[in-house]
Protein backbone atom coordinates (compact mmCIF):
# COMPACT_ATOMS: atom_id res chain seq x y z
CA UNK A 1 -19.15 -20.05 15.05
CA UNK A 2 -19.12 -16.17 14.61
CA UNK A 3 -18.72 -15.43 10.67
CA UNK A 4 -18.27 -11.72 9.09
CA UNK A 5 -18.95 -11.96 5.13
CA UNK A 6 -18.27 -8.63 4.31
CA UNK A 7 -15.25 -6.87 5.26
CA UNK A 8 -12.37 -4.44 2.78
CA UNK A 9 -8.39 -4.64 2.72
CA UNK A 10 -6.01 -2.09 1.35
CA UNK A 11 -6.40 -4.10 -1.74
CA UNK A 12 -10.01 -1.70 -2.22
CA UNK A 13 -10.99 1.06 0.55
CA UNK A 14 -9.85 -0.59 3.77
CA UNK A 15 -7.01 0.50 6.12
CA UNK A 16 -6.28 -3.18 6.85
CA UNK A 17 -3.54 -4.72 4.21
CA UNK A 18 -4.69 -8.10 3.66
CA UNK A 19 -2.73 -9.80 5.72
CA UNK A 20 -3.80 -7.21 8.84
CA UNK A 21 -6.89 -8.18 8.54
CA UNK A 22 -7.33 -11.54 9.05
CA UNK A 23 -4.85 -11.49 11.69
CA UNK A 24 -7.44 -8.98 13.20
CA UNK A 25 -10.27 -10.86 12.50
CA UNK A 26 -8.77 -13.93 14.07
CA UNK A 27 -8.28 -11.65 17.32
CA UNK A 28 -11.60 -10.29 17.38
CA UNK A 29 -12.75 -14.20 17.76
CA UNK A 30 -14.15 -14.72 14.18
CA UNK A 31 -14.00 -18.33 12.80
CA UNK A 32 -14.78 -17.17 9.10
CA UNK A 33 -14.42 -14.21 7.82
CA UNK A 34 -15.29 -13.32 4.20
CA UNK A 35 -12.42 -10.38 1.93
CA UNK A 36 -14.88 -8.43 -0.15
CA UNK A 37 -12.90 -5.69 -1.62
CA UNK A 38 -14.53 -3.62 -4.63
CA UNK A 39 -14.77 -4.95 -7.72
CA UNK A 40 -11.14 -6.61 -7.36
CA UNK A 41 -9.30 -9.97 -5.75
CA UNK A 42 -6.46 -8.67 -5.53
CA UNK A 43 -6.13 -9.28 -1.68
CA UNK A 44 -6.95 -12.97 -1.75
CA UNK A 45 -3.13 -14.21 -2.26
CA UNK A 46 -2.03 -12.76 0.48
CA UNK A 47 -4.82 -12.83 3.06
CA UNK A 48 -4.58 -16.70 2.63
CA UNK A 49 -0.97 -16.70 3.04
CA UNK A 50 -1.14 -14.60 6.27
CA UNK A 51 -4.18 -16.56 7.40
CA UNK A 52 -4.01 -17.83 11.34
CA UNK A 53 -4.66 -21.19 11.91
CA UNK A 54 -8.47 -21.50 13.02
CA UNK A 55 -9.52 -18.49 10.41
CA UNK A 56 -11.27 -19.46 7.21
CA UNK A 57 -11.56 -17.03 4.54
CA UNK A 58 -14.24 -17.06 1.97
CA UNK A 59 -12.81 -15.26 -1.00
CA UNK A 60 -15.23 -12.94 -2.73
CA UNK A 61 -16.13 -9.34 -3.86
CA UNK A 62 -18.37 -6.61 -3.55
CA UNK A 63 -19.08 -5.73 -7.61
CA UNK A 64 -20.66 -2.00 -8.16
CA UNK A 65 -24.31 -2.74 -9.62
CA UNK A 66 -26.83 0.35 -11.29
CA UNK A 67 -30.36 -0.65 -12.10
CA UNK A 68 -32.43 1.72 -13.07
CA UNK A 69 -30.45 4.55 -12.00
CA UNK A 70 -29.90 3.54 -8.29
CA UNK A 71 -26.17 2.46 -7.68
CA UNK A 72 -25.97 -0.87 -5.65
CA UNK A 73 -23.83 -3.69 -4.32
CA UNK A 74 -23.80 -7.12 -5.09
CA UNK A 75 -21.32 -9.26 -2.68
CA UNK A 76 -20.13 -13.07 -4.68
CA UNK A 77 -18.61 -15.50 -2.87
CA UNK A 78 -16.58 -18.33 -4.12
CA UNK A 79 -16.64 -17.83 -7.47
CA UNK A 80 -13.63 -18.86 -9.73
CA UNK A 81 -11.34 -15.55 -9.89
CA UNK A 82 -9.94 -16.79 -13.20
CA UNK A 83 -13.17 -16.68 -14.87
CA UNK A 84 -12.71 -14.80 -18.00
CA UNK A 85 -16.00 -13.17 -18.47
CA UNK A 86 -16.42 -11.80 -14.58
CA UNK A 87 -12.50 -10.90 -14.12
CA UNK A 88 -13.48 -8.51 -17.78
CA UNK A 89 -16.44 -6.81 -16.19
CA UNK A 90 -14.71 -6.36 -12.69
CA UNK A 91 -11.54 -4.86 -14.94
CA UNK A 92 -14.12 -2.68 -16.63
CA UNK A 93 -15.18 -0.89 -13.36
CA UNK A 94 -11.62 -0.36 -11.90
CA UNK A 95 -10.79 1.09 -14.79
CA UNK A 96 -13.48 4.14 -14.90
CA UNK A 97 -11.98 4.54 -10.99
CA UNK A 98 -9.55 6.75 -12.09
CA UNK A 99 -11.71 9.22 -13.89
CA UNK A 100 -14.16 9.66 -11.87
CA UNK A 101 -11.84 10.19 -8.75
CA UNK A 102 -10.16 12.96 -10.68
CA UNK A 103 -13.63 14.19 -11.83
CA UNK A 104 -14.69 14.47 -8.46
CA UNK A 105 -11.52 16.50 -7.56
CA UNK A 106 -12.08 18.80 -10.42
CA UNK A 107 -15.34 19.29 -8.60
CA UNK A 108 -14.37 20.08 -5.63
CA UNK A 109 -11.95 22.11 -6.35
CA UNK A 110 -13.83 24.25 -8.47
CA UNK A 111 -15.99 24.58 -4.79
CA UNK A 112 -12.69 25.80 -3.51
CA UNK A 113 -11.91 22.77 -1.36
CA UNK A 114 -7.69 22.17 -2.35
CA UNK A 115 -7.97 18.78 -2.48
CA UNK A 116 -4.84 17.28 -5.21
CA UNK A 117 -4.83 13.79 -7.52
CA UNK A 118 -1.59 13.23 -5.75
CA UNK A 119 -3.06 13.67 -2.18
CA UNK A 120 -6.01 10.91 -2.92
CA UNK A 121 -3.58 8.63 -4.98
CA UNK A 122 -1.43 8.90 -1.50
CA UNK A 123 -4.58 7.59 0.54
CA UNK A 124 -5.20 4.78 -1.66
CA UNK A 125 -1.39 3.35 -2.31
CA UNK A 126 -1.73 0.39 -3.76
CA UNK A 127 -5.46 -0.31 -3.58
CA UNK A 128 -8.19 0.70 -6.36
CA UNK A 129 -9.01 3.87 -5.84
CA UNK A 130 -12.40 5.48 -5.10
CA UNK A 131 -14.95 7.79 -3.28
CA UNK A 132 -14.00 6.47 0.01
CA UNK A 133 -10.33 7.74 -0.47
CA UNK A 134 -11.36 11.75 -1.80
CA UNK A 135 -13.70 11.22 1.18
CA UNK A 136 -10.12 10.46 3.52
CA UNK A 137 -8.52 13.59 1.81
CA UNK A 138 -11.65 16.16 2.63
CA UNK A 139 -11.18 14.26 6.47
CA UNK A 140 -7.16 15.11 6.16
CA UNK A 141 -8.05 18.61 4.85
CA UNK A 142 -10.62 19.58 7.66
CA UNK A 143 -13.32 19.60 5.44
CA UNK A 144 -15.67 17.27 7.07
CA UNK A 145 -14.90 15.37 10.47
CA UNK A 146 -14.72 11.81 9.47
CA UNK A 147 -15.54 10.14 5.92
CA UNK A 148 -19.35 9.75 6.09
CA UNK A 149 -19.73 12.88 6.97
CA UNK A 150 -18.96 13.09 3.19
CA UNK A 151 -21.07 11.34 1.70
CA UNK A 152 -23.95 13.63 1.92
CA UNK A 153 -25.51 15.95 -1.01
CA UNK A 154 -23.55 19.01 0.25
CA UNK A 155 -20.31 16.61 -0.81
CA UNK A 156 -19.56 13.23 -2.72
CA UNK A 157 -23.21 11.45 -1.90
CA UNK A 158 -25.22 10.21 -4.95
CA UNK A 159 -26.32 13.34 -7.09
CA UNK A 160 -23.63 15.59 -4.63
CA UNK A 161 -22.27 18.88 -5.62
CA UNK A 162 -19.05 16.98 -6.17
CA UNK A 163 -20.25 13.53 -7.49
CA UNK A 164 -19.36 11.94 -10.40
CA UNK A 165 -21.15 9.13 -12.61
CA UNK A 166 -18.90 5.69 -12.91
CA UNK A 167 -19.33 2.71 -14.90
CA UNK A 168 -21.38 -0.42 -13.16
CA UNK A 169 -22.35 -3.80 -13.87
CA UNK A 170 -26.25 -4.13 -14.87
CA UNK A 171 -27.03 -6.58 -11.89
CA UNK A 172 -28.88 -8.92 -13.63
CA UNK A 173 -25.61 -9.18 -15.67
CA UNK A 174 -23.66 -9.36 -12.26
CA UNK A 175 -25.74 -12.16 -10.79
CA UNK A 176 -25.56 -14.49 -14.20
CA UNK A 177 -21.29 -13.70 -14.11
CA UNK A 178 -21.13 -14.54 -10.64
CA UNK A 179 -23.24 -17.52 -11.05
CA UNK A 180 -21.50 -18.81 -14.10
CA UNK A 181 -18.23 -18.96 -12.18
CA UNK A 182 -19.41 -21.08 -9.68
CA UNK A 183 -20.57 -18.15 -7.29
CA UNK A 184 -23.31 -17.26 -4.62
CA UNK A 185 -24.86 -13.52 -5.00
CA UNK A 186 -26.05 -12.01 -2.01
CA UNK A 187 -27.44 -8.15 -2.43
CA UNK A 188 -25.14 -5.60 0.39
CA UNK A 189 -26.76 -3.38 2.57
CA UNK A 190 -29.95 -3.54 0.23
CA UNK A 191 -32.02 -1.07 2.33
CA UNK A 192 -29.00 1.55 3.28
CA UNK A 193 -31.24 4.76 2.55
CA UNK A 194 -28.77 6.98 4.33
CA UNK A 195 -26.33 6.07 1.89
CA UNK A 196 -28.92 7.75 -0.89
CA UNK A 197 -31.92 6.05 -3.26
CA UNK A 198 -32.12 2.04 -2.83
CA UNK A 199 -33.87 -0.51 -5.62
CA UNK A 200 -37.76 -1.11 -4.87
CA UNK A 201 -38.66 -4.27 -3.66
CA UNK A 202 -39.97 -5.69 -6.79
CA UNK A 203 -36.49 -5.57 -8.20
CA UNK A 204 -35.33 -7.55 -5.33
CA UNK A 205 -37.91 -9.98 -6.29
CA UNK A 206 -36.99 -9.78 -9.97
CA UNK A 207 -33.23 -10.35 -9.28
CA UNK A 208 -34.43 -13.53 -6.77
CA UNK A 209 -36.13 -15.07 -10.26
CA UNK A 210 -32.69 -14.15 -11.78
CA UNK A 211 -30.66 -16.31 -9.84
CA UNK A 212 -29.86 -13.96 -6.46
CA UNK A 213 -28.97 -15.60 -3.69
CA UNK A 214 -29.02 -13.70 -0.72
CA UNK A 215 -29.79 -10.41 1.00
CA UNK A 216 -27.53 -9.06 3.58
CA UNK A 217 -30.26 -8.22 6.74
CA UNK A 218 -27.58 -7.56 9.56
CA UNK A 219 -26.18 -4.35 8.57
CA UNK A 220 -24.80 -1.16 10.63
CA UNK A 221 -27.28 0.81 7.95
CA UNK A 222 -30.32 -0.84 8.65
CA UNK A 223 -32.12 -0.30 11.91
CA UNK A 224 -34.27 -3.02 14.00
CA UNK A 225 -37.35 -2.30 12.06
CA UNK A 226 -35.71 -2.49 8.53
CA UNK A 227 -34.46 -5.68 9.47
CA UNK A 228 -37.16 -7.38 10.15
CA UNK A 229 -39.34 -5.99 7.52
CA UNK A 230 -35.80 -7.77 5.31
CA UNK A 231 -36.14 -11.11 6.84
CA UNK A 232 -40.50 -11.30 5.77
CA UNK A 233 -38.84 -10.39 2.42
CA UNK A 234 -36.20 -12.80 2.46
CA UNK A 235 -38.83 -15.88 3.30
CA UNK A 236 -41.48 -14.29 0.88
CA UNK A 237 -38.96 -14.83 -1.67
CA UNK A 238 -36.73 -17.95 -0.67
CA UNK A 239 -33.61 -16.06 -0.15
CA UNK A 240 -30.50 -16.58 2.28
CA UNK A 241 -30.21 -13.50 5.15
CA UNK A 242 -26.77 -12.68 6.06
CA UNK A 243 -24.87 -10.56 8.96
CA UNK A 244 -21.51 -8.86 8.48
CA UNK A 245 -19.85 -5.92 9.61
CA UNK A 246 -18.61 -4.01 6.21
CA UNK A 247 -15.56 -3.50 7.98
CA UNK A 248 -13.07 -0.77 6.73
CA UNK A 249 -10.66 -0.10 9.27
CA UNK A 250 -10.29 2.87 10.69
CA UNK A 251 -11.91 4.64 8.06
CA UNK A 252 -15.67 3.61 9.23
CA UNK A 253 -16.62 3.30 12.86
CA UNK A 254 -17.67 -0.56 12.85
CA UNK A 255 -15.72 -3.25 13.91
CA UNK A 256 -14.93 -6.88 12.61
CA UNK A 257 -17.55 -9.13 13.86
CA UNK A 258 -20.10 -6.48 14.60
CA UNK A 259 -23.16 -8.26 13.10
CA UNK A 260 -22.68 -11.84 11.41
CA UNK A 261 -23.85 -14.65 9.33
CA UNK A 262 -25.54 -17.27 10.93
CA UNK A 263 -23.89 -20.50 10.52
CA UNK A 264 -26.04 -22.74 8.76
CA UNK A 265 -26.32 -19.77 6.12
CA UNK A 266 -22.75 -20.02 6.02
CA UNK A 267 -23.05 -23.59 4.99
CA UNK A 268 -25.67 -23.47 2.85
CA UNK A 269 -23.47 -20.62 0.70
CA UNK A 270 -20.62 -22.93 1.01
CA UNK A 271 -22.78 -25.96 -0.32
CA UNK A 272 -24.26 -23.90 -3.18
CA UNK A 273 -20.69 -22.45 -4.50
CA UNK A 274 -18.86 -24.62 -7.40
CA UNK A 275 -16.04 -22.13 -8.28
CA UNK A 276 -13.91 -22.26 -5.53
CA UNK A 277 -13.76 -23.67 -1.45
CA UNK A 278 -13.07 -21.47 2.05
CA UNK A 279 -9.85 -21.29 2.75
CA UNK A 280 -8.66 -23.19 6.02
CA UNK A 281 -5.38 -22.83 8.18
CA UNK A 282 -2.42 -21.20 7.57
CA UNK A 283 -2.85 -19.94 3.96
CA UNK A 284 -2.43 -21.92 0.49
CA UNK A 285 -6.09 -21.16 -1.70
CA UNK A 286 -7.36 -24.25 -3.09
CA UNK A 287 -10.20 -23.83 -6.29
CA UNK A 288 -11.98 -26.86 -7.57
């Protein structure tokens, strides 16, 4: 079985709509493949509607985490969408999207870069918008050559000239939500230092006590040395290791499938979830 568990639609920051993507995932050979959008399911409907037969999808999302003034990712799997509490707190992020994309805008164009509202809300259509899509427009405007090339200091990187604060969960928060509606909890990219500061270890630990479930070990971000220095971690402290590709399309160089989850991982997340089952087939979500 080759499983991705961590992969965007339109629906967030992708270029895939929903439905492209699974049909691309199903092409690139996966057999699961998990929709992780930010801090939204909005996808979910109609990824399992459009979904080959073959492909499961595990519905989840990636939820926007600070602790301790480092920003960070938490992905949840399977956890029940209607659940009042989480659907608040992920309403509560999208919501400070807005501000902070025109915040950063007002930033950069103060740095003279002409970069318009209307230009980013064109990049992101119907999704919820964020850095990645200001990131498209300074690509579209010749500012930087492709969108990571923006996220550095000199741009929209953490404590950039052109960054802007946004709301996030408290993780320790994130991982008792997710938990509470029947979810798994696995930590993204958790050693990504090119992407800016990452949590110590010992907060790791401390979210393990809390409830976490996973770390994500198989990353483009993390090279064969952080990896393995993960997986000690990960046994130290009883935790799942996943693989996935954070695919985005065409706006990140990675493809679907380009590191994965082994499969009896896979099952183990699937045996630990109580707020919802993979999706199988040819569409139709079913939810305990």
């Amino acid at each position: 079985m080759r499983i991705d568990l961590h992969t965007h639609s339109t629906a967030s920051d992708g270029t895939d709509t929903p439905a492209e993507l699974v049909a691309n995932a199903a092409a690139a050979g996966l057999d699961v493949v998990a929709l992780t959008d930010h801090d939204t399911v909005g996808g979910h409907r109609e990824a399992a509607d459009a979904l080959p037969e073959g492909l499961t999808l595990v519905t989840g999302a990636e939820l926007s985490c600070r602790v301790d003034g480092v920003s960070m990712h938490l992905l949840a799997y399977l956890f029940d969408p209607a659940d009042a509490e989480l659907a608040q707190a992920r309403e509560r992020v999208r919501d400070d999207r807005v501000p902070r994309a025109r915040e950063m805008i007002r930033k950069l164009r103060a740095l003279d870069v002409p970069v318009t509202w209307e230009q980013v809300a064109r990049i992101a259509g119907d999704g919820s918008v964020g850095r990645p899509h200001v990131a498209a427009a300074l690509v579209e405007l010749g500012v930087v050559p492709t969108v990571s090339d923006a996220f550095t200091p000199e741009w929209l990187g953490h404590g950039g000239r052109a960054s802007a604060a946004k709301h996030e969960l408290d993780p320790f928060d994130a991982v008792r939500l997710v938990k509470a509606a029947g979810g798994v909890t696995v930590f993204a990219h958790p050693a990504a230092v090119k992407r800016g500061a990452v949590v110590p270890e010992s907060t790791i630990a401390a979210l393990a006590a809390a409830g976490l479930d996973g770390i994500e070990v198989d990353h483009m971000d993390h090279d064969g040395p952080t990896r393995a220095r993960l997986r000690g971690l990960a046994r130290e402290l009883d935790l799942l290791t996943t693989g996935s590709s954070d695919y985005h399309g065409s706006r990140k160089p990675i493809e679907l499938g380009a590191c994965t989850t082994d499969p009896e991982v896979y099952g183990e997340i699937t045996r630990r979830a109580t707020g919802a089952f993979p999706v199988p087939g040819a569409g139709g979500a079913v939810r305990r």
